[in-house]
PDB file of N, CA and C in Angstrom:
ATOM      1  N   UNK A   1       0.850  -1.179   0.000  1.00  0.00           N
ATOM      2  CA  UNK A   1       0.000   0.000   0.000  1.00  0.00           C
ATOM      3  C   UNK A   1       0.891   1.236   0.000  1.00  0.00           C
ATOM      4  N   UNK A   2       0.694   1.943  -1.328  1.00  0.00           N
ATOM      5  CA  UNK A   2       1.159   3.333  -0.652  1.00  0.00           C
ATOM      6  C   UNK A   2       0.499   4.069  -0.289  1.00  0.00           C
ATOM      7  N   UNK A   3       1.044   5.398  -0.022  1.00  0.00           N
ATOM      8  CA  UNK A   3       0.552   6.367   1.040  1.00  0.00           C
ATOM      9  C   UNK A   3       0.160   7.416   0.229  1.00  0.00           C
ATOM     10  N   UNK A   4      -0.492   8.618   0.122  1.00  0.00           N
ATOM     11  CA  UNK A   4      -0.976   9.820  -0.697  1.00  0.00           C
ATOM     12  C   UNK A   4       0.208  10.689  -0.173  1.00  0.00           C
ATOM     13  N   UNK A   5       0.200  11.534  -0.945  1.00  0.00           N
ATOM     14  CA  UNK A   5       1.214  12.841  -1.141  1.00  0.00           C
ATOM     15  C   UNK A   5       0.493  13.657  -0.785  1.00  0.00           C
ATOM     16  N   UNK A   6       0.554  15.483  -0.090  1.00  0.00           N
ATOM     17  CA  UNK A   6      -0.184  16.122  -0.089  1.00  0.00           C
ATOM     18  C   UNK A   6      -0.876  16.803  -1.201  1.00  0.00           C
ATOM     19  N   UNK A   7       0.345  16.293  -2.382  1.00  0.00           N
ATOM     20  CA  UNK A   7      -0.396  16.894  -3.804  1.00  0.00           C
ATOM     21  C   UNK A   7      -1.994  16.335  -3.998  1.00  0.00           C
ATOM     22  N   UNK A   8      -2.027  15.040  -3.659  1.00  0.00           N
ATOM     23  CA  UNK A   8      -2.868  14.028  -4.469  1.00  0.00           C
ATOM     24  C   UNK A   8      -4.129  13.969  -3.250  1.00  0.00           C
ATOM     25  N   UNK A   9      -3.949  14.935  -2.198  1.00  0.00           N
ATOM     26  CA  UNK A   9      -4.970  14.997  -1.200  1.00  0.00           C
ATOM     27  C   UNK A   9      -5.833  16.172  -1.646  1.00  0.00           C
ATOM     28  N   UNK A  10      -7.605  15.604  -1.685  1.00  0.00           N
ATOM     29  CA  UNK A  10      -8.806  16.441  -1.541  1.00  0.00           C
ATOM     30  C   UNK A  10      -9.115  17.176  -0.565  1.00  0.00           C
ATOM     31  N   UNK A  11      -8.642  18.034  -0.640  1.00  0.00           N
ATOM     32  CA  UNK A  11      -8.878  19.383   0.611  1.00  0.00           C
ATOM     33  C   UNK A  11     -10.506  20.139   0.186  1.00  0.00           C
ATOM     34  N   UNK A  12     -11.351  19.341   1.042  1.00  0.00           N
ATOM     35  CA  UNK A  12     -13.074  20.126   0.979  1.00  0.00           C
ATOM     36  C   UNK A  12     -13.348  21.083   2.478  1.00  0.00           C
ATOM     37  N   UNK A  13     -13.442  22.319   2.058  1.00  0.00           N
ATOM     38  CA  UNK A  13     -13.939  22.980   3.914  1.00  0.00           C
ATOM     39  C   UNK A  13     -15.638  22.444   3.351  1.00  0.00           C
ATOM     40  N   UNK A  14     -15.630  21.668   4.841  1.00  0.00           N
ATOM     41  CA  UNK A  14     -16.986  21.286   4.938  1.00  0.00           C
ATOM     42  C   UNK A  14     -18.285  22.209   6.114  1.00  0.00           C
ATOM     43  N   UNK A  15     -19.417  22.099   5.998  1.00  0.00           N
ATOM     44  CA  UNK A  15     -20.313  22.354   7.262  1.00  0.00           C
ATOM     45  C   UNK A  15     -20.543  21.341   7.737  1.00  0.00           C
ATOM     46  N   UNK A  16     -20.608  20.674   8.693  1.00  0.00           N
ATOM     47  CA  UNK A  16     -21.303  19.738   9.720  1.00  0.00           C
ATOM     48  C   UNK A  16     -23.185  20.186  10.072  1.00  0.00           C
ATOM     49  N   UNK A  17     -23.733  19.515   9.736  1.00  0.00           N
ATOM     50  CA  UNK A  17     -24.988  20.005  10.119  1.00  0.00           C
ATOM     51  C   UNK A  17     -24.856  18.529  11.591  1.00  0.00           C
ATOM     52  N   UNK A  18     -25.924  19.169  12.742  1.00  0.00           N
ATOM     53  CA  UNK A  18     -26.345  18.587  13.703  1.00  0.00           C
ATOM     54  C   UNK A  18     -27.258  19.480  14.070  1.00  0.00           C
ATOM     55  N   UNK A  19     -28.214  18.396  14.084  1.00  0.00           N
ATOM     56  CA  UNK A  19     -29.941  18.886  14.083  1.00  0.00           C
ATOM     57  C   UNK A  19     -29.918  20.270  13.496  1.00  0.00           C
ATOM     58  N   UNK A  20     -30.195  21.166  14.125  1.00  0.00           N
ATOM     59  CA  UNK A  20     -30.722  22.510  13.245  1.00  0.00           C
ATOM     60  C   UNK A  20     -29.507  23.574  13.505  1.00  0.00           C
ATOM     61  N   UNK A  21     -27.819  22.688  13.813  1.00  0.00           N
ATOM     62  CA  UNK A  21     -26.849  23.752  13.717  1.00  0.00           C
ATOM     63  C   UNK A  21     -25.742  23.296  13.054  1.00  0.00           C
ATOM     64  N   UNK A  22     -25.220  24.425  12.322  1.00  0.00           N
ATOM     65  CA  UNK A  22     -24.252  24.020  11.207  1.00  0.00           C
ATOM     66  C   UNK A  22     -23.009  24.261  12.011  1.00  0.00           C
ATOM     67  N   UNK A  23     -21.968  23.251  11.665  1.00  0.00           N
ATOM     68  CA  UNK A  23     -20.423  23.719  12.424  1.00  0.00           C
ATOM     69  C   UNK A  23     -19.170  23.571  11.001  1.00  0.00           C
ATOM     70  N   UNK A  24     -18.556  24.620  10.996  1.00  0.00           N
ATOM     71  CA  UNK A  24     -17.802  24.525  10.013  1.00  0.00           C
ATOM     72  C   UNK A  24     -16.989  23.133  10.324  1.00  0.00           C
ATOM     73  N   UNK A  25     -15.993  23.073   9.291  1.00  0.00           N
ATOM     74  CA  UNK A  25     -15.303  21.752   9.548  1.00  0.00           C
ATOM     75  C   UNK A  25     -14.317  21.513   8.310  1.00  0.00           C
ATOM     76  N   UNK A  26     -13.186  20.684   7.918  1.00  0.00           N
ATOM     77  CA  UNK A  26     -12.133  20.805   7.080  1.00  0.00           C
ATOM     78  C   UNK A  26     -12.743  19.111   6.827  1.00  0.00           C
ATOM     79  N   UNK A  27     -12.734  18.813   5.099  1.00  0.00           N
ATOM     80  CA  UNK A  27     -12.624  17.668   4.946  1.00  0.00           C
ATOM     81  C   UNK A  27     -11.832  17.002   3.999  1.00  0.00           C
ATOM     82  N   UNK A  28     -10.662  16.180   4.359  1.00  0.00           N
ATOM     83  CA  UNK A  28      -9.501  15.980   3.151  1.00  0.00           C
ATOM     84  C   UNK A  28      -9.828  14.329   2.779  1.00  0.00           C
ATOM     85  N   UNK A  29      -9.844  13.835   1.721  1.00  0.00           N
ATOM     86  CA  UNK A  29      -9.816  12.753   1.240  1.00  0.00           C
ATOM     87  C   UNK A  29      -8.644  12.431   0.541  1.00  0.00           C
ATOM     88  N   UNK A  30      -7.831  11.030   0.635  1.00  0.00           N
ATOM     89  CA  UNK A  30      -6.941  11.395  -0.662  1.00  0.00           C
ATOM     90  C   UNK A  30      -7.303   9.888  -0.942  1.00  0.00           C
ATOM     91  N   UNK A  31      -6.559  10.052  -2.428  1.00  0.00           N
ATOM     92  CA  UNK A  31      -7.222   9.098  -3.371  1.00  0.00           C
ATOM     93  C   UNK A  31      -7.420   7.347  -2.935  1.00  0.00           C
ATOM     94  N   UNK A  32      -8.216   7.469  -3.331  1.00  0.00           N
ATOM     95  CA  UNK A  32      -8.859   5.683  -3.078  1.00  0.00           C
ATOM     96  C   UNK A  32      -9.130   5.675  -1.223  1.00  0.00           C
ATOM     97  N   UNK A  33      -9.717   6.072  -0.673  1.00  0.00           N
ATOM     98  CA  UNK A  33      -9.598   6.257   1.090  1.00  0.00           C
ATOM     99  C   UNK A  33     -10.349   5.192   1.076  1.00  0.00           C
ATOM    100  N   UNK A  34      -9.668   4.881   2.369  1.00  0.00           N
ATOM    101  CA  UNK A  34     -10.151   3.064   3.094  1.00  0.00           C
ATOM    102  C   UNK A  34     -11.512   3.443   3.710  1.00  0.00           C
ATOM    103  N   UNK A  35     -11.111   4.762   4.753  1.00  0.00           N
ATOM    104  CA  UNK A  35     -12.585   5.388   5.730  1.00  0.00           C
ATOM    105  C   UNK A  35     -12.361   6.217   5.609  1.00  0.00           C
ATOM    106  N   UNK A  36     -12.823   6.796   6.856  1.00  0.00           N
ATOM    107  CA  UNK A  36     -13.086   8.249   7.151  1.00  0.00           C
ATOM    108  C   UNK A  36     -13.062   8.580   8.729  1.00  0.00           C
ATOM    109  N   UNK A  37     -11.946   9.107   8.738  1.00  0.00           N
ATOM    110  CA  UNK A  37     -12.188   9.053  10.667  1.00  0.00           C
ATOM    111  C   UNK A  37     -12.489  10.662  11.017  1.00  0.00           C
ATOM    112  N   UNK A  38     -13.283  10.856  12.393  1.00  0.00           N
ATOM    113  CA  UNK A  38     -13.874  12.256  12.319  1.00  0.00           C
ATOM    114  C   UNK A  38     -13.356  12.482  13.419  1.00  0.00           C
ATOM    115  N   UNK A  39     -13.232  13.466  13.404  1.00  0.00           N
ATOM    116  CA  UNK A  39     -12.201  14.437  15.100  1.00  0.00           C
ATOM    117  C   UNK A  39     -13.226  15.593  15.361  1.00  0.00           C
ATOM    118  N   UNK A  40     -14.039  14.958  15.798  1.00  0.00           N
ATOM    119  CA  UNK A  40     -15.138  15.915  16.951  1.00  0.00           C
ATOM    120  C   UNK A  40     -14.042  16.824  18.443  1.00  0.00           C
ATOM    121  N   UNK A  41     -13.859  17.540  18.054  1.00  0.00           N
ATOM    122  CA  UNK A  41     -13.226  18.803  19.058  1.00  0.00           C
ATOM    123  C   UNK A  41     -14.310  19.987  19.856  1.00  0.00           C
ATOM    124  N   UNK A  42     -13.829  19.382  21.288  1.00  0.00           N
ATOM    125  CA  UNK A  42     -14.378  20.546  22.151  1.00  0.00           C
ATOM    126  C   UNK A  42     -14.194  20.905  23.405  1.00  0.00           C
ATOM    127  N   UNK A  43     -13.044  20.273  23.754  1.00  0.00           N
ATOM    128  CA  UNK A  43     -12.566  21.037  25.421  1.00  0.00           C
ATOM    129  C   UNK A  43     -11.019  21.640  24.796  1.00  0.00           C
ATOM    130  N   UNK A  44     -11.088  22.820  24.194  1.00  0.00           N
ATOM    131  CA  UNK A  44      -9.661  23.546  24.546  1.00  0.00           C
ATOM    132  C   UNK A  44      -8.773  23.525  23.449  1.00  0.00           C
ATOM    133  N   UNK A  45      -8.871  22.321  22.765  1.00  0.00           N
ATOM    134  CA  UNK A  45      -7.597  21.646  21.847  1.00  0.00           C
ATOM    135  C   UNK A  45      -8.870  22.182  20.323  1.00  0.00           C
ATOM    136  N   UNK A  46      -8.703  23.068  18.995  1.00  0.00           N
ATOM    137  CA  UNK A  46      -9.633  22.513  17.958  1.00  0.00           C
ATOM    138  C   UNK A  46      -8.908  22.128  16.994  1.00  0.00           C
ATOM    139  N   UNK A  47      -9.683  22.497  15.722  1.00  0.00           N
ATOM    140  CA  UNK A  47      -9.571  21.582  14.565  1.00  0.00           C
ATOM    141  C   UNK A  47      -8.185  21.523  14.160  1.00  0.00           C
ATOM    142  N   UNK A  48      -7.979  23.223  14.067  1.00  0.00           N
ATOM    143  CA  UNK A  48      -6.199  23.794  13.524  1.00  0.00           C
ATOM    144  C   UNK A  48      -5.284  23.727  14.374  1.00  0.00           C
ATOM    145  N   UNK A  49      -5.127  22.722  15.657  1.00  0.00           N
ATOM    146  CA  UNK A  49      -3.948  23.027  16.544  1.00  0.00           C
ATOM    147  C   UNK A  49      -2.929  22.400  15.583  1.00  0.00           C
ATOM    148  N   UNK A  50      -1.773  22.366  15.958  1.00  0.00           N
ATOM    149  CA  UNK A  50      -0.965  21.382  15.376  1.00  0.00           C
ATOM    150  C   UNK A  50      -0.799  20.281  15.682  1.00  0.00           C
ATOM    151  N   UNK A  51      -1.158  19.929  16.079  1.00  0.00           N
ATOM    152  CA  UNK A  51      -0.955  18.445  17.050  1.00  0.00           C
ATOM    153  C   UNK A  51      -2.278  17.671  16.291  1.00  0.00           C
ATOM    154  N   UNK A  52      -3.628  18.378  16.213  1.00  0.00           N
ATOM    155  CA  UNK A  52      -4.645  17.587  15.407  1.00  0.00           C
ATOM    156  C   UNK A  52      -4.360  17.518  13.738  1.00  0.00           C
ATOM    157  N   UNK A  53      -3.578  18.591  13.239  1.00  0.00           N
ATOM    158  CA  UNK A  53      -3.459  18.805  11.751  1.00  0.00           C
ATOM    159  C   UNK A  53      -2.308  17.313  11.732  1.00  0.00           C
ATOM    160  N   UNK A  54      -1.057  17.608  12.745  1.00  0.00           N
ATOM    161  CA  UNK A  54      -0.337  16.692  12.582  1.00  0.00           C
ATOM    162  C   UNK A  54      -0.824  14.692  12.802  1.00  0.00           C
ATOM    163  N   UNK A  55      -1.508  14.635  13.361  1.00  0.00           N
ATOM    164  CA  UNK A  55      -2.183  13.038  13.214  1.00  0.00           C
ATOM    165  C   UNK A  55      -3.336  13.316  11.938  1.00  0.00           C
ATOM    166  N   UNK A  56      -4.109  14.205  12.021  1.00  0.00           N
ATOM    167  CA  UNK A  56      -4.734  13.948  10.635  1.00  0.00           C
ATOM    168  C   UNK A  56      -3.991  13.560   9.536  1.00  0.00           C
ATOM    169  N   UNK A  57      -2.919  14.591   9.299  1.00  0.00           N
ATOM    170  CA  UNK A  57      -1.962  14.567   8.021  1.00  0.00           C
ATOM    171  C   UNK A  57      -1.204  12.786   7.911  1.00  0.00           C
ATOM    172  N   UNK A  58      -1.160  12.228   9.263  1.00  0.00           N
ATOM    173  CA  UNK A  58      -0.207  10.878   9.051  1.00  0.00           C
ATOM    174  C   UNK A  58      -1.680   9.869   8.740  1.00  0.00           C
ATOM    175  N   UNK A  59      -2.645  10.163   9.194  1.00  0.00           N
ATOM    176  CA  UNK A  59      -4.014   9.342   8.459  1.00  0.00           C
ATOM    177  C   UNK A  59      -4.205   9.288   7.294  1.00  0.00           C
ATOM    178  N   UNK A  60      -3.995  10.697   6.647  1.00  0.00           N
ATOM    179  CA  UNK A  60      -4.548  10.599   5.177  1.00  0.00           C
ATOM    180  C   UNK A  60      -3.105   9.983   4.558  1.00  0.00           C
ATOM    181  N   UNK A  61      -1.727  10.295   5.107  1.00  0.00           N
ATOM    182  CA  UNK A  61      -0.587   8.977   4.305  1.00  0.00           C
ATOM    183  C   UNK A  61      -0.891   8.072   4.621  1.00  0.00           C
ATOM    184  N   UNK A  62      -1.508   7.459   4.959  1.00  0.00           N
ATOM    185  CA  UNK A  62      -2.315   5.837   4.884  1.00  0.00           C
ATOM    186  C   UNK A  62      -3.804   5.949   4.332  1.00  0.00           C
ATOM    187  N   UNK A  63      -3.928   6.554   3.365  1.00  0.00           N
ATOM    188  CA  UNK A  63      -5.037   6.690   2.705  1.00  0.00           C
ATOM    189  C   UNK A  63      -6.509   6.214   3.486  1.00  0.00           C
ATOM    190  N   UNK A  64      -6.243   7.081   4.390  1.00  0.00           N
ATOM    191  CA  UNK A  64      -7.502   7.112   5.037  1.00  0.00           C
ATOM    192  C   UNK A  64      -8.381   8.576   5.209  1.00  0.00           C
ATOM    193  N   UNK A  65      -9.362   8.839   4.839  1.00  0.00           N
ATOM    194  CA  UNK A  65     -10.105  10.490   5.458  1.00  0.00           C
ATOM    195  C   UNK A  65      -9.881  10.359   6.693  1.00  0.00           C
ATOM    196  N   UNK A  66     -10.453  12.239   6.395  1.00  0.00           N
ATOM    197  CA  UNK A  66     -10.681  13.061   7.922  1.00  0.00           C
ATOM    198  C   UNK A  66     -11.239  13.934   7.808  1.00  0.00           C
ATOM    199  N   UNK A  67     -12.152  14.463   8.922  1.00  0.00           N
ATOM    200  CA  UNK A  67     -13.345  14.894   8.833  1.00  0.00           C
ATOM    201  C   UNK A  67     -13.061  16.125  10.478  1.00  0.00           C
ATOM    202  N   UNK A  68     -12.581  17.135  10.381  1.00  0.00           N
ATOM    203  CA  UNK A  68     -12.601  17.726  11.383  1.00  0.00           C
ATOM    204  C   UNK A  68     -12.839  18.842  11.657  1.00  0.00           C
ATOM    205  N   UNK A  69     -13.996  18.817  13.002  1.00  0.00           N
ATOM    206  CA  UNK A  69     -14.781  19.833  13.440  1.00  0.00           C
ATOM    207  C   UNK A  69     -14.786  20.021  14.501  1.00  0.00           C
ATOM    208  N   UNK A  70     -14.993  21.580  14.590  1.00  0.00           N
ATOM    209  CA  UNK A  70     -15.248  22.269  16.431  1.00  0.00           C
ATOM    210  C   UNK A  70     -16.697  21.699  16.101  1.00  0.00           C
ATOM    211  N   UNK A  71     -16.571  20.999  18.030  1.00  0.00           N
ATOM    212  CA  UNK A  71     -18.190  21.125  18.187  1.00  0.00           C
ATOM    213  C   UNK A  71     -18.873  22.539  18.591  1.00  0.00           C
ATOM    214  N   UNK A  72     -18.315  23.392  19.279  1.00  0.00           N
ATOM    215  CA  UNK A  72     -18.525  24.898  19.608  1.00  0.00           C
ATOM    216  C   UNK A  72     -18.005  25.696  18.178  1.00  0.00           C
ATOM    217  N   UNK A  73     -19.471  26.791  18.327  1.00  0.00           N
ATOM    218  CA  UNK A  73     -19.701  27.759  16.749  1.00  0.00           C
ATOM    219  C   UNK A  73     -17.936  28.430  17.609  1.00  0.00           C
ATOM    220  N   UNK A  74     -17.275  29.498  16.695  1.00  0.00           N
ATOM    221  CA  UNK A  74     -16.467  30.545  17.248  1.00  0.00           C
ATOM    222  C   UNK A  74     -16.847  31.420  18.685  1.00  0.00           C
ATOM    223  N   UNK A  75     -18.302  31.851  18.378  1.00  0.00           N
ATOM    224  CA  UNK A  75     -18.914  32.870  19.561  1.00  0.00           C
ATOM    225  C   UNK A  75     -18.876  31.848  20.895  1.00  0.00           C
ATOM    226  N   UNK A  76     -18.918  30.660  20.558  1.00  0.00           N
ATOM    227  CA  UNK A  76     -19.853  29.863  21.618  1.00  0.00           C
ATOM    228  C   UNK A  76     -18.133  29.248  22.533  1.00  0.00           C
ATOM    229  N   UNK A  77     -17.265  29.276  21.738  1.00  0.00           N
ATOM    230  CA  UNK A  77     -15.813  29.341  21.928  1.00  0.00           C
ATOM    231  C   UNK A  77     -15.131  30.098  22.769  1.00  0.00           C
ATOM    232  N   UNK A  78     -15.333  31.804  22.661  1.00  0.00           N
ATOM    233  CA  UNK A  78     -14.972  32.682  23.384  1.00  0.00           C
ATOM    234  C   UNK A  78     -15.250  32.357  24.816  1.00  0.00           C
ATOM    235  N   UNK A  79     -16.590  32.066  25.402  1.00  0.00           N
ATOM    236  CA  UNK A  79     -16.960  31.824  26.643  1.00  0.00           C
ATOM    237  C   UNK A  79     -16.172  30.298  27.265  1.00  0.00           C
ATOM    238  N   UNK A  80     -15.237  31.119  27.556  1.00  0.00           N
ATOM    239  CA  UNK A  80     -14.126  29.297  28.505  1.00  0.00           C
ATOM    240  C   UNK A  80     -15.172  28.459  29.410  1.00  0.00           C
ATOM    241  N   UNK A  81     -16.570  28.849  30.199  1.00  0.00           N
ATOM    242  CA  UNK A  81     -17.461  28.309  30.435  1.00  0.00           C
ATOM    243  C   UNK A  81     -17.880  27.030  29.785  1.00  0.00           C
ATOM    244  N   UNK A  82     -17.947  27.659  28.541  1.00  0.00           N
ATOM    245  CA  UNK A  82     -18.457  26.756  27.440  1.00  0.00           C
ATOM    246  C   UNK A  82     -17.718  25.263  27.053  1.00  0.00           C
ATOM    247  N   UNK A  83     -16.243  26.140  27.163  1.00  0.00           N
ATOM    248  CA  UNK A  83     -15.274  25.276  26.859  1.00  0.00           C
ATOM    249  C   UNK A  83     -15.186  23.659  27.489  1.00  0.00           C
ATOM    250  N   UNK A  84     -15.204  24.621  29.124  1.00  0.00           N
ATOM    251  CA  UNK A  84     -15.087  23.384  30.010  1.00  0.00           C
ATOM    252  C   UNK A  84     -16.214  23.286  30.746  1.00  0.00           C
ATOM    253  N   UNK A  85     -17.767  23.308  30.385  1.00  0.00           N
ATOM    254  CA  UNK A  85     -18.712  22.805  30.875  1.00  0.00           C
ATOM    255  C   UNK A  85     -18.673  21.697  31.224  1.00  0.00           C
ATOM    256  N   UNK A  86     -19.321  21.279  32.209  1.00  0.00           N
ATOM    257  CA  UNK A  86     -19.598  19.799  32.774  1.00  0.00           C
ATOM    258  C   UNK A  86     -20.690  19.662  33.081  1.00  0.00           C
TER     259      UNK A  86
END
């Protein structure tokens, strides 16, 4: 098996709909993908840290998707409440 190049990777910015709210979200496919694994983010760490870009990026060289989204809109982000609700 080889692995995809970043050339040969589908970079889609996606929306996430859940029930009646949309959450932005990044979706990369690269060619022939086995799955699709999704990185639901929401205590602290989101979509663009480096640390999530960096394991996404070693998923899709094993030709696998990724699907990653804040569960908190931006506004709903600002409030650290929010962040770390329990």
């Amino acid at each position: 098996m080889q692995g995809a190049t970043m050339e040969e990777l589908l970079y889609l910015p996606k929306r996430v709909l859940i029930g009646p709210q949309t959450l932005e979200g990044e979706l990369v496919l690269p060619p022939r993908a086995q799955a699709l694994i999704v990185f639901a983010h929401g205590s602290g760490s989101g979509r663009r840290s480096p640390r999530n870009l960096q394991v996404a990026h070693a998923l899709n060289e094993h030709r696998l998707g990724t699907l990653l989204f804040d569960l908190l809109r931006p506004e709903e982000a600002l409030d650290r409440a929010n962040v770390f609700d329990q």
